[in-house]
Protein backbone atom coordinates (compact mmCIF):
# COMPACT_ATOMS: atom_id res chain seq x y z
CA UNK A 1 -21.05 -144.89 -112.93
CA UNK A 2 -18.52 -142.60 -113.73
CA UNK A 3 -15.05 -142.90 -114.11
CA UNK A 4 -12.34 -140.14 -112.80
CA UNK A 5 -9.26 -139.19 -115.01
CA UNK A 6 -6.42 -137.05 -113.86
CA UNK A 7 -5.72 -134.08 -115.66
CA UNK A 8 -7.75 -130.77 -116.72
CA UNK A 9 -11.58 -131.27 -117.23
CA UNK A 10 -13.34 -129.73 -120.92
CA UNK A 11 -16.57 -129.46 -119.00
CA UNK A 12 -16.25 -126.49 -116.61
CA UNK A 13 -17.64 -123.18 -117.83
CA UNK A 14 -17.75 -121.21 -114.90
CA UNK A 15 -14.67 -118.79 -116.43
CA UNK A 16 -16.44 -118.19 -119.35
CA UNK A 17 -19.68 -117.73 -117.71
CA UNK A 18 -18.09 -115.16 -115.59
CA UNK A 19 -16.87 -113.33 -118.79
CA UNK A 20 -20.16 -113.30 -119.75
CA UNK A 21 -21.86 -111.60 -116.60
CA UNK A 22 -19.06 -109.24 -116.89
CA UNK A 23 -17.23 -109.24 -114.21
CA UNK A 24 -14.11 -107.23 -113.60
CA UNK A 25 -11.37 -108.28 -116.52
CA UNK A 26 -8.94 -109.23 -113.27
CA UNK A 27 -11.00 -111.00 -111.62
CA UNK A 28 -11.48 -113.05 -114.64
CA UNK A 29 -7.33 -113.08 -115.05
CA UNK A 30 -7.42 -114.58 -111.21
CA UNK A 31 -9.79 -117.43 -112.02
CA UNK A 32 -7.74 -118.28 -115.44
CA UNK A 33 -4.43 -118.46 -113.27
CA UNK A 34 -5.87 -120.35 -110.66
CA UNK A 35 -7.50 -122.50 -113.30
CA UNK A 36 -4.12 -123.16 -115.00
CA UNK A 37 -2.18 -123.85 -111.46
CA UNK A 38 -4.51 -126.34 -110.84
CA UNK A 39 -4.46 -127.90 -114.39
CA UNK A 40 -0.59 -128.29 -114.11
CA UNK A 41 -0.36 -129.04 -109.97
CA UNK A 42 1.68 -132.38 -110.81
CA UNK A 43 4.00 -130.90 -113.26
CA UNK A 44 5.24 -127.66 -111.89
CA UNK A 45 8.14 -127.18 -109.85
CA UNK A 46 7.96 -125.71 -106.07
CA UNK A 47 7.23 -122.12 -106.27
CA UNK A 48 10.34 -119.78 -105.13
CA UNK A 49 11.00 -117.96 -102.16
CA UNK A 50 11.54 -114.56 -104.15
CA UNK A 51 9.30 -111.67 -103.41
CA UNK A 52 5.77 -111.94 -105.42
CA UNK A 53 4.48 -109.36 -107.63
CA UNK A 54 2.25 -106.25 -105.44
CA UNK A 55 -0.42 -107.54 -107.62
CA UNK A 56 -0.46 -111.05 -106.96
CA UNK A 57 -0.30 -110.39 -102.77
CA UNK A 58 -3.51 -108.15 -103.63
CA UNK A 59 -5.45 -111.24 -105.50
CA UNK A 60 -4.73 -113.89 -103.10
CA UNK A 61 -5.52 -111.09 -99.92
CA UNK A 62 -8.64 -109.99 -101.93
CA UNK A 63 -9.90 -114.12 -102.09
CA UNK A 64 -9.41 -115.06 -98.36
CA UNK A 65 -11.35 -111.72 -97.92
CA UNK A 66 -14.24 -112.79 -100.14
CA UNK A 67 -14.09 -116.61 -98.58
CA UNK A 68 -14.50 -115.08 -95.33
CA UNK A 69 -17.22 -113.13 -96.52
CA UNK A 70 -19.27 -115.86 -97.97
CA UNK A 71 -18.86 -117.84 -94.94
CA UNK A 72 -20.08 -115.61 -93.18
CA UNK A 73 -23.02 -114.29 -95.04
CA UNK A 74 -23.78 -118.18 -95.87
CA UNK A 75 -23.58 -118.47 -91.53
CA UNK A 76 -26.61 -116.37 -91.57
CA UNK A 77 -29.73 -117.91 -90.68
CA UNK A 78 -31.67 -115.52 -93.31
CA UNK A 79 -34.57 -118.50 -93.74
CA UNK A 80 -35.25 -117.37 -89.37
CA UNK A 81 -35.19 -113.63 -89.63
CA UNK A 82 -37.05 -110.85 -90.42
CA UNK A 83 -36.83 -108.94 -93.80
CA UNK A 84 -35.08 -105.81 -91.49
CA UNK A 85 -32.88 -107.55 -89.54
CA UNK A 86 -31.41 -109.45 -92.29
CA UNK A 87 -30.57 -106.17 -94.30
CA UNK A 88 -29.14 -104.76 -91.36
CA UNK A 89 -26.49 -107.82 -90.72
CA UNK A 90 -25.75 -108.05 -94.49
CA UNK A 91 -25.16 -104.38 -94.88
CA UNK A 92 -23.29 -104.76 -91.37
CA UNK A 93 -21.03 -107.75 -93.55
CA UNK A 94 -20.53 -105.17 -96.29
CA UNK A 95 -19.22 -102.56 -93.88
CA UNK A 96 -16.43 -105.08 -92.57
CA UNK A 97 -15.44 -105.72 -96.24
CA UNK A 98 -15.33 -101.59 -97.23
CA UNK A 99 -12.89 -101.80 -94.09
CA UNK A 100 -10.26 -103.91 -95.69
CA UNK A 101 -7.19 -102.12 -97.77
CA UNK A 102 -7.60 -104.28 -100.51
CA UNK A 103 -8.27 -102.48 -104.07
CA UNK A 104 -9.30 -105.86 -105.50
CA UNK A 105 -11.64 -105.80 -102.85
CA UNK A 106 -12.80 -102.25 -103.17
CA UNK A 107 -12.88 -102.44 -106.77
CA UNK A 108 -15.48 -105.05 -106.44
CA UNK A 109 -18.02 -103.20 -104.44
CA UNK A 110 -18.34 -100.47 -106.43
CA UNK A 111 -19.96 -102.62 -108.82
């Protein structure tokens, strides 16, 4: 039995993993800020209407992208096809993500 208590959790590593496999230094920066959003959800006031920061439009564009990408890939009944045809619809996947105008995004596959 465990018991649930509100507030930020000490034993979630996944930031610091990331850091580790060296991923890109924003990407890291998105997963911190998101991280500390969530920590302090019941104490921060309503965000504002004002205009956000180029950057910040980019990182939340640039995660729906990626979401939409792993459902899709995750969609794919790999386990039923053949070694070829699975390439081909992954690479396909790919293609539709070089397509966006995102330079998170971008940024990303050239890794």
């Amino acid at each position: 039995y465990q018991r649930r208590v509100r507030g930020p959790s000490d034993q979630s590593f996944g930031i610091h993993i990331a850091e580790m496999a060296n991923f890109p230094p924003h990407v890291v920066q998105l997963a911190k800020r998101k991280a500390a959003e969530l920590e302090n959800f019941d104490t921060q006031a309503p965000p504002n209407s004002a205009k956000r920061p180029k950057q910040e439009e980019d990182e939340e564009e640039a995660e729906e992208i990626i979401q939409g990408f792993l459902q899709s890939f995750a969609e794919l009944p790999l386990d039923k096809m053949k070694p070829a045809e699975a390439i081909s619809l992954v690479r396909n996947l790919k293609k539709e993500l070089e397509g966006k105008a995102n330079p998170i995004v971008s940024q990303l596959l050239v890794i």
